[in-house]
C-alpha atoms as a PDB file:
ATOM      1  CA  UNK A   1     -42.316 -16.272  73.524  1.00  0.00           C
ATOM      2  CA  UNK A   2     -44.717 -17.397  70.767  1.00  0.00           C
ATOM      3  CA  UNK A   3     -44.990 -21.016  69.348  1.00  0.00           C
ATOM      4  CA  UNK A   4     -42.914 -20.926  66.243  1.00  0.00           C
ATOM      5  CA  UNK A   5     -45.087 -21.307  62.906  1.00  0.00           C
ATOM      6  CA  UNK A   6     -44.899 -24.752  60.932  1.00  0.00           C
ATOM      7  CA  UNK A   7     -43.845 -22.955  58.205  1.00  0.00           C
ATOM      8  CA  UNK A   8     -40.776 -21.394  60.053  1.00  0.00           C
ATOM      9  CA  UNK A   9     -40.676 -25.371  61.939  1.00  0.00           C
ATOM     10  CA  UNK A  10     -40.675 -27.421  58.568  1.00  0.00           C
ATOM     11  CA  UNK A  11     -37.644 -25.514  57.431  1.00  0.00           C
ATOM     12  CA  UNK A  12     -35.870 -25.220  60.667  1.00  0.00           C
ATOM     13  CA  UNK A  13     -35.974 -28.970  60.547  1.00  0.00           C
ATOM     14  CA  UNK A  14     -34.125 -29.427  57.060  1.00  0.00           C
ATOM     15  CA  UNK A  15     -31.037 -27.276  58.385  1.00  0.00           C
ATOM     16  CA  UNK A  16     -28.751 -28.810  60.585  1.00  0.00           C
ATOM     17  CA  UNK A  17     -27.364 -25.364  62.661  1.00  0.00           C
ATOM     18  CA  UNK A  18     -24.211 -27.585  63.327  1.00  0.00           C
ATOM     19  CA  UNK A  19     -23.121 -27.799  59.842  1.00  0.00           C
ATOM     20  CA  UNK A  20     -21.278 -25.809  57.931  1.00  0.00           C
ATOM     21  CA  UNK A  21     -22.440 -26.395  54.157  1.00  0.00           C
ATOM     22  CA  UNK A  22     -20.792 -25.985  51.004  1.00  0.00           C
ATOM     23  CA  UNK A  23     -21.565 -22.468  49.142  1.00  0.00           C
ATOM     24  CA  UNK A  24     -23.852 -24.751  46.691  1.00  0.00           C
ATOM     25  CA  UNK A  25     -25.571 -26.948  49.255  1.00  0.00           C
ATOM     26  CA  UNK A  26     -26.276 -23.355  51.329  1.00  0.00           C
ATOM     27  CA  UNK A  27     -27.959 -21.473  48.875  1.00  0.00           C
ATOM     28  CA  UNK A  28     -30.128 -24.585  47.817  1.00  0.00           C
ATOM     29  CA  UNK A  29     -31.347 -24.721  50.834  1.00  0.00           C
ATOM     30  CA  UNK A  30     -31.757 -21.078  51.741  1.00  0.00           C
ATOM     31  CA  UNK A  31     -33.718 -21.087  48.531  1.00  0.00           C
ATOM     32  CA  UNK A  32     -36.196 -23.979  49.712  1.00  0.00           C
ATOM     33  CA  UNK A  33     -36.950 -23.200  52.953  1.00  0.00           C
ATOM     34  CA  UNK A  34     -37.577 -19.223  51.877  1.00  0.00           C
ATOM     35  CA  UNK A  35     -41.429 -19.685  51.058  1.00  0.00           C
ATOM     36  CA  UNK A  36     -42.920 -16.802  53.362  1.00  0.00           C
ATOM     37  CA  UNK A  37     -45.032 -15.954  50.272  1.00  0.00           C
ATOM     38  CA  UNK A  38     -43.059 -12.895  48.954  1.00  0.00           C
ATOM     39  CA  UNK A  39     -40.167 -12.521  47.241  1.00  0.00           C
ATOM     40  CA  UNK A  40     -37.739 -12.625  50.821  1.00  0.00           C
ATOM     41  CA  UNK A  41     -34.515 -10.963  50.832  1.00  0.00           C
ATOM     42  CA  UNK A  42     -31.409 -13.121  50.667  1.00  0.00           C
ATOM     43  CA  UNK A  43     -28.660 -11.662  52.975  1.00  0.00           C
ATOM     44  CA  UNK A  44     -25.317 -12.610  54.025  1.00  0.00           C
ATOM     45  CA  UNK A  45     -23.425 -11.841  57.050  1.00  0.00           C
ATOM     46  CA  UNK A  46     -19.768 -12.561  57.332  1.00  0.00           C
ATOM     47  CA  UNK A  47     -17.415 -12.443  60.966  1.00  0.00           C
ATOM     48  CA  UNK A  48     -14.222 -11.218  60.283  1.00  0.00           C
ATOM     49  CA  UNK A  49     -10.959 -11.471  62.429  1.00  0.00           C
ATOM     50  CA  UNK A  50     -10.663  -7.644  62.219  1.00  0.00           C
ATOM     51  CA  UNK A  51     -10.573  -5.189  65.376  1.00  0.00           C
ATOM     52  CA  UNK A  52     -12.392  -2.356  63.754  1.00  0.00           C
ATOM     53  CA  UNK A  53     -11.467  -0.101  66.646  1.00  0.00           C
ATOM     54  CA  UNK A  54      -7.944   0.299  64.621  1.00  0.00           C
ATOM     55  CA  UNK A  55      -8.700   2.761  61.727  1.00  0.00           C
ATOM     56  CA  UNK A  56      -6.236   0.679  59.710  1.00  0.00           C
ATOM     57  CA  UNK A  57      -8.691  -2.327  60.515  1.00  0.00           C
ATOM     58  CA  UNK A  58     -12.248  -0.714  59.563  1.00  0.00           C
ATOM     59  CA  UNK A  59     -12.880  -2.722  56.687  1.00  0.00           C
ATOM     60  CA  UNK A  60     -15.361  -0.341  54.524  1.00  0.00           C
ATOM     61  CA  UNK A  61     -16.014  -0.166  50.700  1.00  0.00           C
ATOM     62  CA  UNK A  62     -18.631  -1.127  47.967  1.00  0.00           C
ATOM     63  CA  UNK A  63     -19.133  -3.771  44.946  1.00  0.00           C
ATOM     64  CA  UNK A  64     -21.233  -4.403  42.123  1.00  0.00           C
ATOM     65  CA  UNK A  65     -23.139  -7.779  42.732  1.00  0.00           C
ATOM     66  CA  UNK A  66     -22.856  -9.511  38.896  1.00  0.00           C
ATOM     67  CA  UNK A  67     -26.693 -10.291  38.559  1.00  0.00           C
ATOM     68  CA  UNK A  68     -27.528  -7.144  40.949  1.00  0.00           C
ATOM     69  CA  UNK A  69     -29.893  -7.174  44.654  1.00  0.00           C
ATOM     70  CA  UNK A  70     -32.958  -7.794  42.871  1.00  0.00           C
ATOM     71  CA  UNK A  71     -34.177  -4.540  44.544  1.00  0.00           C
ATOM     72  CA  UNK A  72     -35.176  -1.467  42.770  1.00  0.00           C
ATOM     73  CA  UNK A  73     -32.920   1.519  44.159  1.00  0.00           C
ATOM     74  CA  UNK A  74     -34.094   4.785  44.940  1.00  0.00           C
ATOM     75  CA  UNK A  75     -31.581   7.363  44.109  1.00  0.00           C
ATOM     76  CA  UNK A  76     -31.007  10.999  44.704  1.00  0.00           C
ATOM     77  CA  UNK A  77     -27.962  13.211  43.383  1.00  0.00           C
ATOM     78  CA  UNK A  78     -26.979  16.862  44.962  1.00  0.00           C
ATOM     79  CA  UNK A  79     -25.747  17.982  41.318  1.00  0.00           C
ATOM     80  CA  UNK A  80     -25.924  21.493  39.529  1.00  0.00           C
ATOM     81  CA  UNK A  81     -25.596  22.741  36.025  1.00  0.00           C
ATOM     82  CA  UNK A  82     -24.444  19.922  33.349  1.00  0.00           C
ATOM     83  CA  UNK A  83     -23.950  17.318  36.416  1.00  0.00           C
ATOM     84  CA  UNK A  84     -27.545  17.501  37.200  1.00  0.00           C
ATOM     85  CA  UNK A  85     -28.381  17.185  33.723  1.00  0.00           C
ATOM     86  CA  UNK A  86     -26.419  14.458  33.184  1.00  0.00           C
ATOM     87  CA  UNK A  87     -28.087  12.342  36.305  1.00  0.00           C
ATOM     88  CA  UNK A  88     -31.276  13.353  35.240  1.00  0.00           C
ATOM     89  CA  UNK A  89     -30.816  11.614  32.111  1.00  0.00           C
ATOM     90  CA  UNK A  90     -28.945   8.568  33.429  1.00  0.00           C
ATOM     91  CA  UNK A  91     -32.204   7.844  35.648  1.00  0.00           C
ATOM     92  CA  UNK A  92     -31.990   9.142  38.990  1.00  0.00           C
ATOM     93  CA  UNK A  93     -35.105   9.590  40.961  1.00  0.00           C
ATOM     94  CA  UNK A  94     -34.279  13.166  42.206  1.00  0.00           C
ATOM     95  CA  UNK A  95     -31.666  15.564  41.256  1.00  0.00           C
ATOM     96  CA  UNK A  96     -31.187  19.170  43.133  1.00  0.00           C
ATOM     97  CA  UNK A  97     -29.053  21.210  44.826  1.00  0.00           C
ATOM     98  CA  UNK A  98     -30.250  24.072  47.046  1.00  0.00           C
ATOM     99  CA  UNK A  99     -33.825  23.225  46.986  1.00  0.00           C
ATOM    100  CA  UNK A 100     -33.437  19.376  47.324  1.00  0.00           C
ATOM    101  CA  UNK A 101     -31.650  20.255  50.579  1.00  0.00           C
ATOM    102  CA  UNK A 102     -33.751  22.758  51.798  1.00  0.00           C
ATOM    103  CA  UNK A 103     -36.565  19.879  51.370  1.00  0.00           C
ATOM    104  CA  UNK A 104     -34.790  17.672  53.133  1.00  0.00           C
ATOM    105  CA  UNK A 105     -33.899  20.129  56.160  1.00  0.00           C
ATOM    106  CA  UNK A 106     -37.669  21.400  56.382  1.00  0.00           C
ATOM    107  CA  UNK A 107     -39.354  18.751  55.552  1.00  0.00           C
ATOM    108  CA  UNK A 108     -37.407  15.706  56.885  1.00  0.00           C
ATOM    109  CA  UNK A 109     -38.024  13.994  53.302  1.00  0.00           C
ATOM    110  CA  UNK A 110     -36.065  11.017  53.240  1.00  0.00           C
ATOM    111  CA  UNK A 111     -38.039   8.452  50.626  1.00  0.00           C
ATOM    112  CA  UNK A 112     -34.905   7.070  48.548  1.00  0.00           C
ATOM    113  CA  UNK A 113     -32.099   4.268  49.522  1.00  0.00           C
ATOM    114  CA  UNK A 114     -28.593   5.994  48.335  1.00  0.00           C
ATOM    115  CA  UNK A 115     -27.588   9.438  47.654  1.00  0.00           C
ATOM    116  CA  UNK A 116     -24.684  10.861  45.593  1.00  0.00           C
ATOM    117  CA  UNK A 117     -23.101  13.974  45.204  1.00  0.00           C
ATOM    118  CA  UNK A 118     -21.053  16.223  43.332  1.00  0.00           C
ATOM    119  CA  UNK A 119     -17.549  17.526  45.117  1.00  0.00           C
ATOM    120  CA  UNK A 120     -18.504  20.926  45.008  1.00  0.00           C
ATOM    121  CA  UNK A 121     -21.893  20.127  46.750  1.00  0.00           C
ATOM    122  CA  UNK A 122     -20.509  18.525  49.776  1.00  0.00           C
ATOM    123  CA  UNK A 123     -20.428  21.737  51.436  1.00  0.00           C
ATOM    124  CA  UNK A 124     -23.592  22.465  51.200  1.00  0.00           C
ATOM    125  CA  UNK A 125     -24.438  18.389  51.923  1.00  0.00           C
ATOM    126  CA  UNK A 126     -22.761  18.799  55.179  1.00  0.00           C
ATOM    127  CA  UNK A 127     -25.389  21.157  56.747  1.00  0.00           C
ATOM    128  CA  UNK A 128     -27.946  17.909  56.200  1.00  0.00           C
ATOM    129  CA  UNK A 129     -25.149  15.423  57.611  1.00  0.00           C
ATOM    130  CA  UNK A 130     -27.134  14.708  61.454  1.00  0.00           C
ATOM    131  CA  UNK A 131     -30.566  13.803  58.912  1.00  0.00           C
ATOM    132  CA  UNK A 132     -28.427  11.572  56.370  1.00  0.00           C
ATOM    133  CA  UNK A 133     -25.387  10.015  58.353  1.00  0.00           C
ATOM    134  CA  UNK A 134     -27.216   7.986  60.621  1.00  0.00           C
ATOM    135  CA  UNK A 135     -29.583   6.488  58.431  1.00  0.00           C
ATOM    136  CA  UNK A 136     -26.529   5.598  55.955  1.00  0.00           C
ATOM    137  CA  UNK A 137     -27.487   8.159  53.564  1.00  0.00           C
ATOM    138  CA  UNK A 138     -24.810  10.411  53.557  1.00  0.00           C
ATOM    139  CA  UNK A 139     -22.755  10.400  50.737  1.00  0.00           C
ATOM    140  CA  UNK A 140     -19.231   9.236  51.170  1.00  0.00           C
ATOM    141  CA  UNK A 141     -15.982   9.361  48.770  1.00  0.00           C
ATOM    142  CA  UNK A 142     -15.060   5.950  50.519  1.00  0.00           C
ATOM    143  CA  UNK A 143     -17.695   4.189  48.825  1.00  0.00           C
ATOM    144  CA  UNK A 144     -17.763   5.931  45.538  1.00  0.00           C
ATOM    145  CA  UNK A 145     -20.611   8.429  46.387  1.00  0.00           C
ATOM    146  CA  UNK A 146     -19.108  11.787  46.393  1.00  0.00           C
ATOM    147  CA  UNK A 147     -17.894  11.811  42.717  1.00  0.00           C
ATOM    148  CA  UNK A 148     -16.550  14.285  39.571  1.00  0.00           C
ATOM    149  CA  UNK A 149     -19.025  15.974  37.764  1.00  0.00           C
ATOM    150  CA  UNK A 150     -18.411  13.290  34.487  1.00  0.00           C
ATOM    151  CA  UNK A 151     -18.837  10.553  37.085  1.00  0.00           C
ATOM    152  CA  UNK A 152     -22.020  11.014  38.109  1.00  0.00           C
ATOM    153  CA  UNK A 153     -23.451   8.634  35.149  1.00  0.00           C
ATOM    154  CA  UNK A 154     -22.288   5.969  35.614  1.00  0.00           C
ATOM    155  CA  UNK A 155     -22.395   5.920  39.628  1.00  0.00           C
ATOM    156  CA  UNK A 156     -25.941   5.994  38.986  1.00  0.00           C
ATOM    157  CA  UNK A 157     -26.387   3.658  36.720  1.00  0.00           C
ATOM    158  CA  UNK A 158     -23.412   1.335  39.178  1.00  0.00           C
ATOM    159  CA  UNK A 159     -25.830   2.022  42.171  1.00  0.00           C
ATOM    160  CA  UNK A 160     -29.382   0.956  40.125  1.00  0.00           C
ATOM    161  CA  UNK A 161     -27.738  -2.058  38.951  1.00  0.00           C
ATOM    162  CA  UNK A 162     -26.897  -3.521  42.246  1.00  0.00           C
ATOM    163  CA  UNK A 163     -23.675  -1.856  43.723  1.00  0.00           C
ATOM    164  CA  UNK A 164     -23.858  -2.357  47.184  1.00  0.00           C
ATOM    165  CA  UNK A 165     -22.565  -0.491  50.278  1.00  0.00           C
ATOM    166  CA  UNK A 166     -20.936  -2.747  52.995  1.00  0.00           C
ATOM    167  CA  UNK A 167     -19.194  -1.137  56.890  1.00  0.00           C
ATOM    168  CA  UNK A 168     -17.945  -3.744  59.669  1.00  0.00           C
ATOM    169  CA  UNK A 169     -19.639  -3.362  62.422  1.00  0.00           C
ATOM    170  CA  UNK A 170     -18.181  -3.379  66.429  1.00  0.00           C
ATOM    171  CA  UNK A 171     -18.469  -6.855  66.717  1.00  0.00           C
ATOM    172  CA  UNK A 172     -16.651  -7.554  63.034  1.00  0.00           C
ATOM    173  CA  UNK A 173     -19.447  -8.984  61.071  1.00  0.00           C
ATOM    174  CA  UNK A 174     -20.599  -8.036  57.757  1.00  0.00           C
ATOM    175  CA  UNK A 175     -23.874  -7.568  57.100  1.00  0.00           C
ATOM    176  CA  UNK A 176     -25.207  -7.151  53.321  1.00  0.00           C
ATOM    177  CA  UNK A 177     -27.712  -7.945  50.661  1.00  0.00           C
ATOM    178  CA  UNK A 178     -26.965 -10.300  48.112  1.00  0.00           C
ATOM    179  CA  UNK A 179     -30.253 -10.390  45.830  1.00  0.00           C
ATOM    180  CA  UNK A 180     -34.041 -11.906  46.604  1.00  0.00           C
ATOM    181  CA  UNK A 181     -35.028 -15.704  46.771  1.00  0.00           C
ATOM    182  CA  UNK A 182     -36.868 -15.641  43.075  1.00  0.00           C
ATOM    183  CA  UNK A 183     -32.851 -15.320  41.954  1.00  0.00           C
ATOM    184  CA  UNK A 184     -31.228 -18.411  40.231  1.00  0.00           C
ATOM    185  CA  UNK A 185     -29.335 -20.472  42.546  1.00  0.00           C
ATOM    186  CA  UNK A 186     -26.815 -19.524  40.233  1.00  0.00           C
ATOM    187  CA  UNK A 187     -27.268 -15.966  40.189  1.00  0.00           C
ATOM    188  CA  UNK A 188     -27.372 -16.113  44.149  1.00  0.00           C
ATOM    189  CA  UNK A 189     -23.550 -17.942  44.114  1.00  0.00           C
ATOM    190  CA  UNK A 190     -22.062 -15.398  41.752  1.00  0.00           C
ATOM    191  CA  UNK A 191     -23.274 -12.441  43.728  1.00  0.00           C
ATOM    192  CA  UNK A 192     -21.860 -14.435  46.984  1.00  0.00           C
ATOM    193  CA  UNK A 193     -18.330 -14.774  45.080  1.00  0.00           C
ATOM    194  CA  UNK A 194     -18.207 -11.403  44.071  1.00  0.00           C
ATOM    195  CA  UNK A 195     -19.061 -10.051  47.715  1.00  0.00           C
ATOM    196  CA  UNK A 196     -16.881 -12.244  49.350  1.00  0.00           C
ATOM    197  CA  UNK A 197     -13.945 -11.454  46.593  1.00  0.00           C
ATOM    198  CA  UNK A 198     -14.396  -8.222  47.523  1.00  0.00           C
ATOM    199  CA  UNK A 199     -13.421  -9.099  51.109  1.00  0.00           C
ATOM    200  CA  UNK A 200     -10.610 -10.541  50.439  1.00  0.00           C
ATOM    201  CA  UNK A 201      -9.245  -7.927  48.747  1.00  0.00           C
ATOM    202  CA  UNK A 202      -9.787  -5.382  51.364  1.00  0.00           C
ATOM    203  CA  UNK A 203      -7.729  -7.536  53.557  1.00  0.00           C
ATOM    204  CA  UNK A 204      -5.879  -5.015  55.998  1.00  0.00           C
ATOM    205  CA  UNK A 205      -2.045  -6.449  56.184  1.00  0.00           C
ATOM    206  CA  UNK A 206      -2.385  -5.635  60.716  1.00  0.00           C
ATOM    207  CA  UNK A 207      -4.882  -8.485  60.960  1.00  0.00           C
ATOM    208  CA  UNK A 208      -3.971 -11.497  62.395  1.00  0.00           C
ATOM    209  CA  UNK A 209      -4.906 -15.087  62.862  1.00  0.00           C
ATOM    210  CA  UNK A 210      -8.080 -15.886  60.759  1.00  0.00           C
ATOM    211  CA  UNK A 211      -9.341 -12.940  58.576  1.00  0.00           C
ATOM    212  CA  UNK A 212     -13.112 -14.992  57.710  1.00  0.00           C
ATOM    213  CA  UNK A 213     -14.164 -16.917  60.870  1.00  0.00           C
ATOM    214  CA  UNK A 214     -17.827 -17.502  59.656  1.00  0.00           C
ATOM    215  CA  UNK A 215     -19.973 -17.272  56.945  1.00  0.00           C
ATOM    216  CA  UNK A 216     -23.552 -17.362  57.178  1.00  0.00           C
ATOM    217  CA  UNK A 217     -26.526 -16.800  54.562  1.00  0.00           C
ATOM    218  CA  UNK A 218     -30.429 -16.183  55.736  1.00  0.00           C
ATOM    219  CA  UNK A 219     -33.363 -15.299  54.087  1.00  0.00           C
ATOM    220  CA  UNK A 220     -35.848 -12.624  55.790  1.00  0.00           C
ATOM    221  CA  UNK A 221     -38.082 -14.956  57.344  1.00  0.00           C
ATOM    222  CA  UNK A 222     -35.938 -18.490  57.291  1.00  0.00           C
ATOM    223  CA  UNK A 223     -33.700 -19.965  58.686  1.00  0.00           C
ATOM    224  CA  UNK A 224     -29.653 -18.749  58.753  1.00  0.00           C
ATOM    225  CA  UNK A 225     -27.571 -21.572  57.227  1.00  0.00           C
ATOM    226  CA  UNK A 226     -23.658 -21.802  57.791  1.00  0.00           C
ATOM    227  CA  UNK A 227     -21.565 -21.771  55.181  1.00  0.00           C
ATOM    228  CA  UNK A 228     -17.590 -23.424  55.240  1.00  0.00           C
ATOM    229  CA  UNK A 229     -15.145 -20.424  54.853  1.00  0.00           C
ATOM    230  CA  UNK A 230     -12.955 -22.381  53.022  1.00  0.00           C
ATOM    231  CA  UNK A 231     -15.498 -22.862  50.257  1.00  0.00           C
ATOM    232  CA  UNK A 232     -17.004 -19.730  50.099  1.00  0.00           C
ATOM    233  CA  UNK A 233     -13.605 -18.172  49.827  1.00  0.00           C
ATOM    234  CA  UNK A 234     -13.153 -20.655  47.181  1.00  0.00           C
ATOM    235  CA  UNK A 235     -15.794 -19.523  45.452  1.00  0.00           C
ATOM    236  CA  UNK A 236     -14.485 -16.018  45.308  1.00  0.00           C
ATOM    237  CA  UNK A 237     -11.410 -17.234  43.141  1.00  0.00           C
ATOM    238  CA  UNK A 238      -9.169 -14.757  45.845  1.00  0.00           C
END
């Protein structure tokens, strides 16, 4: 194992890996020891009391972060006729149909971050589904992605602005974006609230004991800081 950097040492020494801060106190600090000399990525992963074995327990969905991910999102929409037109002018990066999957199948062309599609293009989706589901590309009605013809607008425009995709994983921690360190602290706390409202809401009713048993926010090359439940759940006004 390498010697850690003094970089990555001066900030592990202001966080104390014991504590669990408030949501304030947290992203301060996330934001002062995040100085790998690009904008880092501020992510937040959350350990919920959820057995996502249980179908009624697989806590999935999607939420528009308030000041967005800081990110610019590559998007592509399986649309024909007045659908496609419509993403085309609402800004998506590619719109097809027939030929955008043939691409796709041929070519294994995968340079954009979230798709969306039409209902009456899923069937023809489907045939790409082994390329696209395990990279988290597929589009999916549980998260808003597979949508009516007039709501193809303003998914797009949702998705560009910082809508975010979120899944539990096996062990029952959520993993997501939450916008970049050049953010406002501010900014950074709202987008927090929002995500972690969004939590809450999902709540399945079959859980039991503690739904949130940690909360933790990192950057991409700091250091993770812990951040008190209670507060952060707080924050979310749920």
């Amino acid at each position: 194992m390498g010697k850690p950097s003094k970089r990555w040492s001066a900030a592990r020494s202001r966080v104390d890996t014991t504590k669990k801060y408030t949501l304030t106190e947290a992203v301060e600090l996330i934001k002062e020891t995040a100085n790998a000399g690009f904008d880092e990525s501020i992510d937040l992963a959350v350990r919920l009391g959820v057995n996502p074995r249980h179908a009624d327990q697989m806590i999935r969905g999607a939420t528009s972060l308030p000041h967005g991910t800081g990110r610019t999102v590559r998007v592509v929409v399986f649309a024909q006729g007045d659908a496609a037109k419509a993403a085309e002018e609402a800004g998506a990066d590619v719109v097809g149909s027939d030929e955008l999957i043939a691409k796709i199948q041929k070519e294994n062309w995968l340079d954009f971050d979230k798709a969306v599609a039409t209902r009456d293009m899923m069937g023809k989706v489907g045939r790409i589904g082994r390329l696209l589901g395990p990279r988290g590309l597929m589009p999916n009605p549980k998260v808003g992605t597979v949508v009516a013809p007039d709501h193809v607008a303003q998914t797009i425009k949702d998705l560009k602005g910082g809508r975010i995709d979120f899944r539990v994983e096996k062990s029952g921690i959520i993993h997501c974006p939450v916008g970049k360190s050049s953010m406002d602290a501010n900014q950074l706390e709202d987008n927090i609230a929002a995500l972690m409202g969004e939590l809450m809401r999902l709540k399945p009713s079959s859980a039991k004991g503690t739904y949130v048993r940690g909360v933790a926010v990192s950057s991409t090359m700091g250091i993770g800081v812990r951040i008190d439940a209670a507060d952060a759940i707080r924050a979310s006004g749920r």
